[in-house]
Protein backbone atom coordinates (compact mmCIF):
# COMPACT_ATOMS: atom_id res chain seq x y z
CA UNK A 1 116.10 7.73 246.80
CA UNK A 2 119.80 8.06 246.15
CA UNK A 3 121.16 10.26 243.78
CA UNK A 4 123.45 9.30 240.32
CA UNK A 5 126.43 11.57 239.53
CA UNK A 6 128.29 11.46 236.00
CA UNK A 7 131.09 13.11 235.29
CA UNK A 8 131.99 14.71 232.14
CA UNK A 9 134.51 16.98 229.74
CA UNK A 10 133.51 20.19 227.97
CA UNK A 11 134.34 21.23 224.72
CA UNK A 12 134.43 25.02 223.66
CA UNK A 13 133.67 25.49 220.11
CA UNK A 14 134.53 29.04 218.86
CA UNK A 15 133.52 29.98 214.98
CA UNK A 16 135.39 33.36 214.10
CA UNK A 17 132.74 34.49 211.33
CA UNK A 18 131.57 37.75 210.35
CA UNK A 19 127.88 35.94 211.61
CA UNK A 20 125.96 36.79 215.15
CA UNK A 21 122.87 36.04 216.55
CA UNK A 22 120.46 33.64 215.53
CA UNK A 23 123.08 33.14 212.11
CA UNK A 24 125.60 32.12 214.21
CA UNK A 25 123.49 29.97 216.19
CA UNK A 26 122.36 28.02 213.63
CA UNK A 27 125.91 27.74 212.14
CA UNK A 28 126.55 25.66 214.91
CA UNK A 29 123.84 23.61 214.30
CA UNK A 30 124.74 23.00 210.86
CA UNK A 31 128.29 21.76 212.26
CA UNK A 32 126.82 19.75 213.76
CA UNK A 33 124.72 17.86 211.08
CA UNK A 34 127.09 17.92 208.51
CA UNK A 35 129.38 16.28 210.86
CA UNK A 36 127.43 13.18 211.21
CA UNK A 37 124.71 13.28 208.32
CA UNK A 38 127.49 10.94 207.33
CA UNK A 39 130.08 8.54 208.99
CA UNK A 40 133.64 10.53 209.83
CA UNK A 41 136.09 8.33 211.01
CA UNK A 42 139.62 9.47 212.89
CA UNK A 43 142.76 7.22 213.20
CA UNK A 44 144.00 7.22 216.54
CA UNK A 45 146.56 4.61 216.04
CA UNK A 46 147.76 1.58 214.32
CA UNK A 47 144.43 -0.24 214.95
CA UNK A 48 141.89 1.99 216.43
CA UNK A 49 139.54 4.80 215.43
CA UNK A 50 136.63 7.23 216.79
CA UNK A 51 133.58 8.09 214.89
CA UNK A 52 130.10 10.27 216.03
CA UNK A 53 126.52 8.80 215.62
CA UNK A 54 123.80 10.53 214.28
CA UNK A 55 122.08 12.66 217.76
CA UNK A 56 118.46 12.86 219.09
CA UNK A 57 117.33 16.86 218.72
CA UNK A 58 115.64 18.13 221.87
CA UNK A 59 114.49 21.35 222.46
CA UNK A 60 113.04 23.76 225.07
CA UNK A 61 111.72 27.40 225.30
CA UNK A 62 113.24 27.80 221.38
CA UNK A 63 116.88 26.32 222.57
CA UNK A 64 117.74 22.87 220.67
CA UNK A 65 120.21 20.47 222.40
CA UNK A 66 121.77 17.38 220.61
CA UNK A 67 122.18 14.21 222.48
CA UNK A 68 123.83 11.48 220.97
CA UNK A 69 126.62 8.52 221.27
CA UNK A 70 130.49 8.08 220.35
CA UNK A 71 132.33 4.97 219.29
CA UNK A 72 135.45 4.50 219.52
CA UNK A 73 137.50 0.92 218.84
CA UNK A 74 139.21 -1.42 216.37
CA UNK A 75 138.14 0.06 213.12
CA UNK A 76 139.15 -1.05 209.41
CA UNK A 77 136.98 1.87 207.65
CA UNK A 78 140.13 2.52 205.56
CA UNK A 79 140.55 -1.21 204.14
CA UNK A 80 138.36 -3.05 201.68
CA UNK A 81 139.87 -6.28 202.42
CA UNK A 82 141.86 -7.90 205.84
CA UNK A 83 144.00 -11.16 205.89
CA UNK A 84 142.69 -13.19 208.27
CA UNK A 85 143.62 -16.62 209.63
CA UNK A 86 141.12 -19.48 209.72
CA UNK A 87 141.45 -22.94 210.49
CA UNK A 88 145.11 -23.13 209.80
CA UNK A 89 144.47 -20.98 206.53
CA UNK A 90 145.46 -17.53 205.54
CA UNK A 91 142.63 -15.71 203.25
CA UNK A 92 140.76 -12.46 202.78
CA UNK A 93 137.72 -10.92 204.36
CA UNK A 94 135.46 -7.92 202.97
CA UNK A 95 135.61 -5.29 205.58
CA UNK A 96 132.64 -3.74 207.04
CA UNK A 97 133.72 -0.44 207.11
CA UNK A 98 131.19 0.24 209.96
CA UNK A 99 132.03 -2.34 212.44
CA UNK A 100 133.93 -1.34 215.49
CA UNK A 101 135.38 -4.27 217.38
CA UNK A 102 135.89 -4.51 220.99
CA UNK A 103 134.23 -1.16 220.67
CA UNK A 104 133.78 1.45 223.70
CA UNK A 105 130.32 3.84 223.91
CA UNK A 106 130.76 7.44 225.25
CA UNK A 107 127.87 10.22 225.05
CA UNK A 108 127.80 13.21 223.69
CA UNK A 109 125.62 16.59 224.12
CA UNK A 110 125.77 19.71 221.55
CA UNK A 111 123.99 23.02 222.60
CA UNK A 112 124.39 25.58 219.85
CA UNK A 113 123.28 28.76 221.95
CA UNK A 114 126.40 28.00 224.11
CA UNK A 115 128.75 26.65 221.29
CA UNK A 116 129.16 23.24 223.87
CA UNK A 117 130.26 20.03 223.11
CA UNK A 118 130.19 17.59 226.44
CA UNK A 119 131.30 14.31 226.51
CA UNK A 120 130.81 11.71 229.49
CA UNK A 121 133.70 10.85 231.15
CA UNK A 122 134.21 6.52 231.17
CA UNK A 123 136.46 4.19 232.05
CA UNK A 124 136.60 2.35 229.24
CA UNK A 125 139.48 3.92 227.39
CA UNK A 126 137.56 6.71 225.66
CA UNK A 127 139.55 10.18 226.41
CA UNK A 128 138.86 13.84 226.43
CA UNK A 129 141.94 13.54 223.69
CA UNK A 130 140.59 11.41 221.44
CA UNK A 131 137.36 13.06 220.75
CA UNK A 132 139.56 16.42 221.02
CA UNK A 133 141.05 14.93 217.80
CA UNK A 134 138.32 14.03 216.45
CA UNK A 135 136.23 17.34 216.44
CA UNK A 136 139.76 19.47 215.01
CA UNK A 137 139.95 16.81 212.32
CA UNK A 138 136.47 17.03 210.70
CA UNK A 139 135.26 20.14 211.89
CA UNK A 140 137.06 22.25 209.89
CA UNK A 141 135.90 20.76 206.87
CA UNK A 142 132.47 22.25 206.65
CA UNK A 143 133.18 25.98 207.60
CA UNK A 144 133.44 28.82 204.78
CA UNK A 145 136.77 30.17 203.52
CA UNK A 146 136.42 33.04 205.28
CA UNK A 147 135.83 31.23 208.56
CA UNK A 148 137.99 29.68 211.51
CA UNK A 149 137.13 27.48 214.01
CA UNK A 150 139.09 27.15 217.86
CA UNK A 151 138.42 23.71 219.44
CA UNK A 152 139.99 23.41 222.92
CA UNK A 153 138.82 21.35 225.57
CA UNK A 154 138.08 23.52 228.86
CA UNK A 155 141.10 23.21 231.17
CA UNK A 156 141.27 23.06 235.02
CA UNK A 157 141.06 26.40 236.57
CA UNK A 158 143.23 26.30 239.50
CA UNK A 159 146.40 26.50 237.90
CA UNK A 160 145.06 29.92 237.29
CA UNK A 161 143.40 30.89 240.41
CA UNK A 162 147.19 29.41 241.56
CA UNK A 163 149.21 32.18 239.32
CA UNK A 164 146.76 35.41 240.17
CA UNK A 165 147.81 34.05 243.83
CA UNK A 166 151.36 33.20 243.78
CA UNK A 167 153.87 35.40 245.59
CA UNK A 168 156.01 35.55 242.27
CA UNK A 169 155.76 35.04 238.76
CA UNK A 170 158.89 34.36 236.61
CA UNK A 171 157.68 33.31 233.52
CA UNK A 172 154.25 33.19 231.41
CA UNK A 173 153.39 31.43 228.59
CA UNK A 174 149.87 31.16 227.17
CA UNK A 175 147.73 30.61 224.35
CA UNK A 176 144.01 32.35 223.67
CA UNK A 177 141.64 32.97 221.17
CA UNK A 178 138.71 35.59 221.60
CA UNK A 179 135.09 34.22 223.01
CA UNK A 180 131.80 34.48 221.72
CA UNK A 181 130.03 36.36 224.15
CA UNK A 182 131.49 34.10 227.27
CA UNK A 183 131.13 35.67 230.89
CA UNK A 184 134.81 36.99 232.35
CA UNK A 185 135.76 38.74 234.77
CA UNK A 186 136.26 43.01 233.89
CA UNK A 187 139.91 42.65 232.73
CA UNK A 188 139.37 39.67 230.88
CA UNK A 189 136.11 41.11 229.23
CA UNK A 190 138.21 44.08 228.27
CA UNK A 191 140.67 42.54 226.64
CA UNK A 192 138.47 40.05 225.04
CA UNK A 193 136.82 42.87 223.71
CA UNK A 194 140.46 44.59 222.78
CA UNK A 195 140.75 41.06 220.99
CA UNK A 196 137.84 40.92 218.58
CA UNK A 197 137.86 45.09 218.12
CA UNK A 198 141.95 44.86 216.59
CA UNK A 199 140.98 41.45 214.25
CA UNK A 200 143.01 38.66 216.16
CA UNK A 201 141.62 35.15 216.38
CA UNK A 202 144.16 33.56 218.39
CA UNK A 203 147.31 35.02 220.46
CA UNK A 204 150.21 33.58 222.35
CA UNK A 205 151.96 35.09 224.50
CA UNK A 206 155.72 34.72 226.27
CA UNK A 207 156.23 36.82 229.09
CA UNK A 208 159.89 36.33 231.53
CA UNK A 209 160.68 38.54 234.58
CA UNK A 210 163.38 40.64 234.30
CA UNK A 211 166.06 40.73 237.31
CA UNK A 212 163.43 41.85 240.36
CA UNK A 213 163.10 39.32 242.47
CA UNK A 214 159.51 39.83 243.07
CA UNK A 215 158.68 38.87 239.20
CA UNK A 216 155.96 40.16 236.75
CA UNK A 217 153.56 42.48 238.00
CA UNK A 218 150.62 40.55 235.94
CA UNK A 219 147.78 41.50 237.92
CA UNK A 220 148.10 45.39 236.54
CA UNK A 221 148.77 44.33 233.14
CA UNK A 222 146.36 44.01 230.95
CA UNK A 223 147.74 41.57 228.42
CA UNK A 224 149.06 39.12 231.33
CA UNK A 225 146.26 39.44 234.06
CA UNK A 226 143.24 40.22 231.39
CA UNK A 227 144.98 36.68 228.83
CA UNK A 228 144.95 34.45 231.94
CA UNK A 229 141.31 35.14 232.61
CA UNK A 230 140.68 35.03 229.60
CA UNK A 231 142.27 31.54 229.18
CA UNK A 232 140.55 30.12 231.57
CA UNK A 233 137.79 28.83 229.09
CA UNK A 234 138.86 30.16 226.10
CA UNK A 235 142.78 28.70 225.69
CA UNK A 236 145.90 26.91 227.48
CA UNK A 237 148.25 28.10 229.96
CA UNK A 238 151.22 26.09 228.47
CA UNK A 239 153.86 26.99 231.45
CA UNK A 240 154.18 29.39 234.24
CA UNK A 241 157.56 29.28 236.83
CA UNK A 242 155.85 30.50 240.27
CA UNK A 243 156.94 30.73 243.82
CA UNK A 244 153.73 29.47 245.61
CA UNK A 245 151.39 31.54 247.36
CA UNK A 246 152.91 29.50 250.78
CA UNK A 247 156.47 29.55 250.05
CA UNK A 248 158.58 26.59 249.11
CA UNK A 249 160.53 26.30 246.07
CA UNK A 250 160.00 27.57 242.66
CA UNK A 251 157.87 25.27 240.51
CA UNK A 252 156.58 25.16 236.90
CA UNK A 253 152.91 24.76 236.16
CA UNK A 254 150.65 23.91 233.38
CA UNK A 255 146.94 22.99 232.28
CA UNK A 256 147.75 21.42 228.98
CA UNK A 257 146.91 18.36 229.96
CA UNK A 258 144.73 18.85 232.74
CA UNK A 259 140.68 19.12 231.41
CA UNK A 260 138.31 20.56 233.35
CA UNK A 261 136.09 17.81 234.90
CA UNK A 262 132.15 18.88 235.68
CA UNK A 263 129.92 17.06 237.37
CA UNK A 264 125.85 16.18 236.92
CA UNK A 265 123.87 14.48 239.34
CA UNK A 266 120.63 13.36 238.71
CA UNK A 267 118.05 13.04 241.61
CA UNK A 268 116.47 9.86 240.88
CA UNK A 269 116.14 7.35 238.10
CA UNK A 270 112.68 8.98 236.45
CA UNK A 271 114.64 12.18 235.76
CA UNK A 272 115.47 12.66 231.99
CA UNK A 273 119.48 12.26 231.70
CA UNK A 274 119.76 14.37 229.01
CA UNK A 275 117.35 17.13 229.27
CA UNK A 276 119.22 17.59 233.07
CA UNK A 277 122.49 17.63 231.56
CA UNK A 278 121.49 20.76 228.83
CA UNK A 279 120.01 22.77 231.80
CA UNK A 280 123.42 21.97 233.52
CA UNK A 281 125.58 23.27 230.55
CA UNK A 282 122.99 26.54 229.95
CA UNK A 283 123.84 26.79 234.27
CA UNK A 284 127.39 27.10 233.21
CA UNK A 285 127.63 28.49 230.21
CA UNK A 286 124.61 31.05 229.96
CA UNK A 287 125.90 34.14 228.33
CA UNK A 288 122.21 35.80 228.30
């Protein structure tokens, strides 16, 4: 029997709250229901919008997963009435604010423990972007005043394994915010812990070379070497000027735009799709 692979984005959600444990855990989960208990809608342009649907709760040994769909297509939720033409005749139409036309379908997973959105990846014009913009629109609606949320969207990681490895590095710029309990390497999980212990939530730095040919010594510093690893799930290299671990010319580089893109495969057609997908993430992502 042939195997099915699916592709698909992940989404790191990161609540900085005075909460841990099983408070924080279920913080998440709250996010999550108050984000579709009712219908959120985001523009993405002229014409179209995205929107979450209500998820299916799943859970096993005491860890819930959410499993549910996201629409995304021509969308009048902000009008009451359209003009329309019919029959040679301009009127007016009531709008049903919950109709998407020429609509596309992704799916979506949630696992609290983890703090992991996943979206499939499709070809049918839904993007790791638009639901990006969803999730900072409405998300930050339903956390406390005393609470911030990070949203980024996992980027590739080897533009980074490409910078610890390059034979120079000219120029650095990055942006991180602190995990929750993520698995790093020893310099990262030092300065992630240097991070939450001094209070900051988010840090960007801008690093240039000075006249040595040779560049930045960022493997021995801990706020260069220790912020790329940590960036590598937790924030955005934004540019780095390298010479290549093989020579050649200088180049800029940059994961901005470049999401991470995991894979799940299931082994045949009886296997549950998303029960395989939540032991994939927990695979990934286990931090106990």
């Amino acid at each position: 029997m042939p195997t099915k692979k699916f592709k698909f984005y992940v989404f790191n959600i990161k609540l900085q709250s005075p909460k841990t444990g099983e408070e924080r855990t279920q913080a998440y989960e709250d996010l999550l229901k108050r984000l579709t208990d009712k219908r959120f809608y985001t523009k993405l342009n002229k014409n179209e919008a995205i929107t979450m649907y209500p998820p299916f709760q799943r859970e096993i040994n005491g860890l819930k997963y959410f499993y549910g769909n996201i629409g995304k297509g021509i969308s009048f939720f902000d009008e009451d009435e359209v003009r329309v033409l019919n029959n040679n005749t301009v009127g007016r139409e009531t709008v049903d604010k919950d109709k998407f036309y020429k609509p596309a379908v992704g799916e979506y997973i949630f696992v609290p423990s983890i703090h992991r959105f996943a979206m499939m990846k499709t070809t049918n014009g839904l993007t790791v972007g638009d639901f990006e913009r969803f999730l900072r629109e409405h998300l930050v609606k339903f956390i406390k005043p005393e609470e911030k949320i990070e949203i980024d969207f996992e980027k590739e990681p080897s533009i980074i394994e490409e910078i610890f490895e390059a034979q120079a590095v000219y120029k650095l710029s990055y942006e991180i915010s602190y995990t929750n309990s993520d698995a790093l390497p020893a310099q990262g999980e030092l300065f992630d812990e240097l991070l939450k212990e001094n209070h900051i939530g988010k840090l960007t730095v801008n690093a240039q070379s000075d006249h040595d040919p040779e560049g930045m010594n960022i493997k021995d510093v801990n706020f260069l070497g220790g912020g790329i690893e940590v960036a590598k799930n937790n924030g955005v290299i934004k540019t780095a000027t390298i010479k290549p671990k093989n020579g050649g010319r200088v180049k800029n580089i940059s994961n901005q735009q470049k999401p991470l893109i995991q894979e799940l495969e299931l082994l045949n057609e009886n296997e549950n799709k998303p029960e395989r997908w939540f032991q994939k993430l927990r695979g990934l992502y286990r931090t106990n």
